[in-house]
Protein backbone atom coordinates (compact mmCIF):
# COMPACT_ATOMS: atom_id res chain seq x y z
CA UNK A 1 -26.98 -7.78 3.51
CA UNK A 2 -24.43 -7.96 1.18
CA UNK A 3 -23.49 -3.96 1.12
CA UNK A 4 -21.60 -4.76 4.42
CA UNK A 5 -19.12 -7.63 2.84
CA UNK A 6 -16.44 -5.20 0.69
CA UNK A 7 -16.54 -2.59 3.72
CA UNK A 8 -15.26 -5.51 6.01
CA UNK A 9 -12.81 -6.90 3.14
CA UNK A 10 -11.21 -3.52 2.58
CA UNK A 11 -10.74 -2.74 5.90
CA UNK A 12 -9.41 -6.51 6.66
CA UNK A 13 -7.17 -6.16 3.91
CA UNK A 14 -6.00 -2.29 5.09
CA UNK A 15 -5.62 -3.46 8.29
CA UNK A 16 -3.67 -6.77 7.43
CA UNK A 17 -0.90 -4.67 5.06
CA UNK A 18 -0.79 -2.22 7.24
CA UNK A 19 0.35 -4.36 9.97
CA UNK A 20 2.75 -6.40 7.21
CA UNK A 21 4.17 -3.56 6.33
CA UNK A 22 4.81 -2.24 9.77
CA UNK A 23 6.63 -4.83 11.28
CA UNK A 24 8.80 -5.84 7.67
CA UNK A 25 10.18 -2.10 8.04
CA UNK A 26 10.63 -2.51 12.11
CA UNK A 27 12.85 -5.96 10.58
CA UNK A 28 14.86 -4.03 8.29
CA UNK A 29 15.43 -1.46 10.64
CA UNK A 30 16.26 -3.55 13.44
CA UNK A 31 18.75 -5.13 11.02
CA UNK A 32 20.37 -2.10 9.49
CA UNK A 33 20.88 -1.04 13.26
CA UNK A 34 22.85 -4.07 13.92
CA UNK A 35 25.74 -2.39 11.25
CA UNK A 36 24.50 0.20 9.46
CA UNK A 37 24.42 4.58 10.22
CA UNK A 38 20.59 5.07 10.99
CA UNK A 39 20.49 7.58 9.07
CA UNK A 40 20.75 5.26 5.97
CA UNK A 41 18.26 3.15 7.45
CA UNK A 42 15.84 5.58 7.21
CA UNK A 43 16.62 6.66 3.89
CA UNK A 44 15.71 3.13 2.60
CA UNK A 45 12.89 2.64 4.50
CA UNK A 46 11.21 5.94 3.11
CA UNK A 47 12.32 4.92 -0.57
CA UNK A 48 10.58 1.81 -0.01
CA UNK A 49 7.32 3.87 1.31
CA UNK A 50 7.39 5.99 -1.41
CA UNK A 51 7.78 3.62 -4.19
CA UNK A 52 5.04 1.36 -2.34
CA UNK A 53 2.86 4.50 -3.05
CA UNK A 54 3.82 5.55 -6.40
CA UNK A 55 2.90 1.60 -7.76
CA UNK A 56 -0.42 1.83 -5.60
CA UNK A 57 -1.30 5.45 -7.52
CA UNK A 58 0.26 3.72 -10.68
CA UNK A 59 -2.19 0.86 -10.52
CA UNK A 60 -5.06 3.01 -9.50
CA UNK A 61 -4.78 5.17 -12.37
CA UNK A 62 -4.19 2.15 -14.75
CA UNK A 63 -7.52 0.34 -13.35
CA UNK A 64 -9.48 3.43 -13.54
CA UNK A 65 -8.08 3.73 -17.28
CA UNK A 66 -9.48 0.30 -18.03
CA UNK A 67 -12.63 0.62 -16.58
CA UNK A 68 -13.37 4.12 -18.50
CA UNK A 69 -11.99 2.41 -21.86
CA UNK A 70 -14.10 -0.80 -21.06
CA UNK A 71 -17.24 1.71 -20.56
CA UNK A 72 -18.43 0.81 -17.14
CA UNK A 73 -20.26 3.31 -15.57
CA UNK A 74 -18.08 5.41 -12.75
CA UNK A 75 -20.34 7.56 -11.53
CA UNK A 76 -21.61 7.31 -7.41
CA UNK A 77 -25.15 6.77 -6.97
């Protein structure tokens, strides 16, 4: 019974910053259309997706460094 609780979790919390994420770039583009060249808009919004990424790889390869130093056992069943 409880195999089923991370699968929900990680899809609630996929789901939840996806949608975050989706509508704080739609705000920032909405407001760098108000004055800005869209152009530059779109610049910054992709800089902010990329760095987004690069910290989420960072912090995946800095937990799964921990774990292997720690000695838990990474293997699939």
């Amino acid at each position: 019974m409880i195999d089923w609780i991370p699968i929900v979790f990680v899809t609630f919390k996929v789901l939840m910053f996806g949608t975050c994420m989706f509508f704080a770039i739609k705000w920032h583009y909405d407001q760098g259309a108000k004055g800005k060249d869209r152009r530059a808009v779109l610049r910054a919004g992709s800089m902010v997706v990329a760095v987004f990424a690069l910290a989420l790889l960072g912090l995946g390869l800095v937990t799964f460094t921990l774990m292997r130093m720690l000695g838990l056992d990474l293997s699939f069943p």
